[in-house]
C-alpha atoms as a PDB file:
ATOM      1  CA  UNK A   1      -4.866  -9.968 -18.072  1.00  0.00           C
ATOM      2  CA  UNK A   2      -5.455 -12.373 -15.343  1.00  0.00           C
ATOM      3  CA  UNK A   3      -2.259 -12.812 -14.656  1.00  0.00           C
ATOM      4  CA  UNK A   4      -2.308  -8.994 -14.113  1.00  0.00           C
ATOM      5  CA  UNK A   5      -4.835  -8.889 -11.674  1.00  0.00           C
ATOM      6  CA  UNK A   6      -3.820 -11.566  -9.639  1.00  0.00           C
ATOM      7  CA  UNK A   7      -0.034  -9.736  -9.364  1.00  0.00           C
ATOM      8  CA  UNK A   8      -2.425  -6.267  -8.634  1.00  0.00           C
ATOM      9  CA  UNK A   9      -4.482  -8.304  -6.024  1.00  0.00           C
ATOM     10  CA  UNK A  10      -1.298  -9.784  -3.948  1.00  0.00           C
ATOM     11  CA  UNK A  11       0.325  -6.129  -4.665  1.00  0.00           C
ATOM     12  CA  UNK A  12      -2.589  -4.622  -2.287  1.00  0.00           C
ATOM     13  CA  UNK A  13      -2.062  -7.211   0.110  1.00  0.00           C
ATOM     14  CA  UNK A  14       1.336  -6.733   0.474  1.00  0.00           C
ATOM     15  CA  UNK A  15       0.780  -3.007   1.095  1.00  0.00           C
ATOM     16  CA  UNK A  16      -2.201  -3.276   3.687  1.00  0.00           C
ATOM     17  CA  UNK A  17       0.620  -5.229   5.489  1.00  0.00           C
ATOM     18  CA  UNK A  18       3.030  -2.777   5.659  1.00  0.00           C
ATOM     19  CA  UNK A  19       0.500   0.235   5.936  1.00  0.00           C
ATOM     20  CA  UNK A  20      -1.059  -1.984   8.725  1.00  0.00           C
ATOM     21  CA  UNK A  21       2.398  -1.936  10.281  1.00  0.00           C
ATOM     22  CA  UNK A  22       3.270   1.866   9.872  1.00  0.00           C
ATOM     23  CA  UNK A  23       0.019   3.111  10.859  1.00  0.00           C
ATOM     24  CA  UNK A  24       0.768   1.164  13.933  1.00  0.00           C
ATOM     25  CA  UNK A  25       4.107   2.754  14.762  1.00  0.00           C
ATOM     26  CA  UNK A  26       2.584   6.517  14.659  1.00  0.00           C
ATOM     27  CA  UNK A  27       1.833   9.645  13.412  1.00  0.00           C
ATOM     28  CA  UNK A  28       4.812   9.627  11.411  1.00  0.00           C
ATOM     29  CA  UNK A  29       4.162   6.461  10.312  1.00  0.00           C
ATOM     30  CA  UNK A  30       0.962   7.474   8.900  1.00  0.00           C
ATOM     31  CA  UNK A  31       2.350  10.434   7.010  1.00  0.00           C
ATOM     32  CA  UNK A  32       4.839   7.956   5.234  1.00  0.00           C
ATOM     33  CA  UNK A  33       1.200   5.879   4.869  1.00  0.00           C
ATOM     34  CA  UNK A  34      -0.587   8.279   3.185  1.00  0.00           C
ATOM     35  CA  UNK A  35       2.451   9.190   0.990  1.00  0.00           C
ATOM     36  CA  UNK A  36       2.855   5.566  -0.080  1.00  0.00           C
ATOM     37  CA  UNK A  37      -1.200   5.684  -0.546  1.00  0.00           C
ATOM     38  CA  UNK A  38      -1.046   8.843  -3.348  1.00  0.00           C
ATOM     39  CA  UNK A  39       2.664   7.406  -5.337  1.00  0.00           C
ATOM     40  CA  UNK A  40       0.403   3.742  -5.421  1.00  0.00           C
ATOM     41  CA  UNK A  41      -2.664   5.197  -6.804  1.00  0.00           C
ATOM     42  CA  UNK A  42      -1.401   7.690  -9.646  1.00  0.00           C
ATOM     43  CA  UNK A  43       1.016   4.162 -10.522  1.00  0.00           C
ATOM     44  CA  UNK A  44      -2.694   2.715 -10.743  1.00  0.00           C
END
C-alpha cells in the first residue's frame, strides 16, 4: 500500500512537470493539459 502511494505521489510529480511545461507552450498546450488532467483522474 505504501509502496502504492509513494509510485502515486512521484506519478503527480512527474505530471505537474510536464503540465507545467505544456501550459507554458500555449493555448494548445493547455487543451492537451486539461485532456491529460480528465484520462489521469477517471485512471484514479
Amino acid at each position: 500500500m505504501h509502496a502504492l502511494l509513494a509510485f502515486v505521489g512521484a506519478w503527480l510529480i512527474l505530471w505537474g512537470a510536464l503540465l507545467a511545461l505544456l501550459i507554458a507552450r500555449g493555448r494548445d498546450g493547455t487543451a492537451r493539459t486539461l485532456t491529460l488532467l480528465d484520462r489521469i483522474e477517471v485512471a484514479l
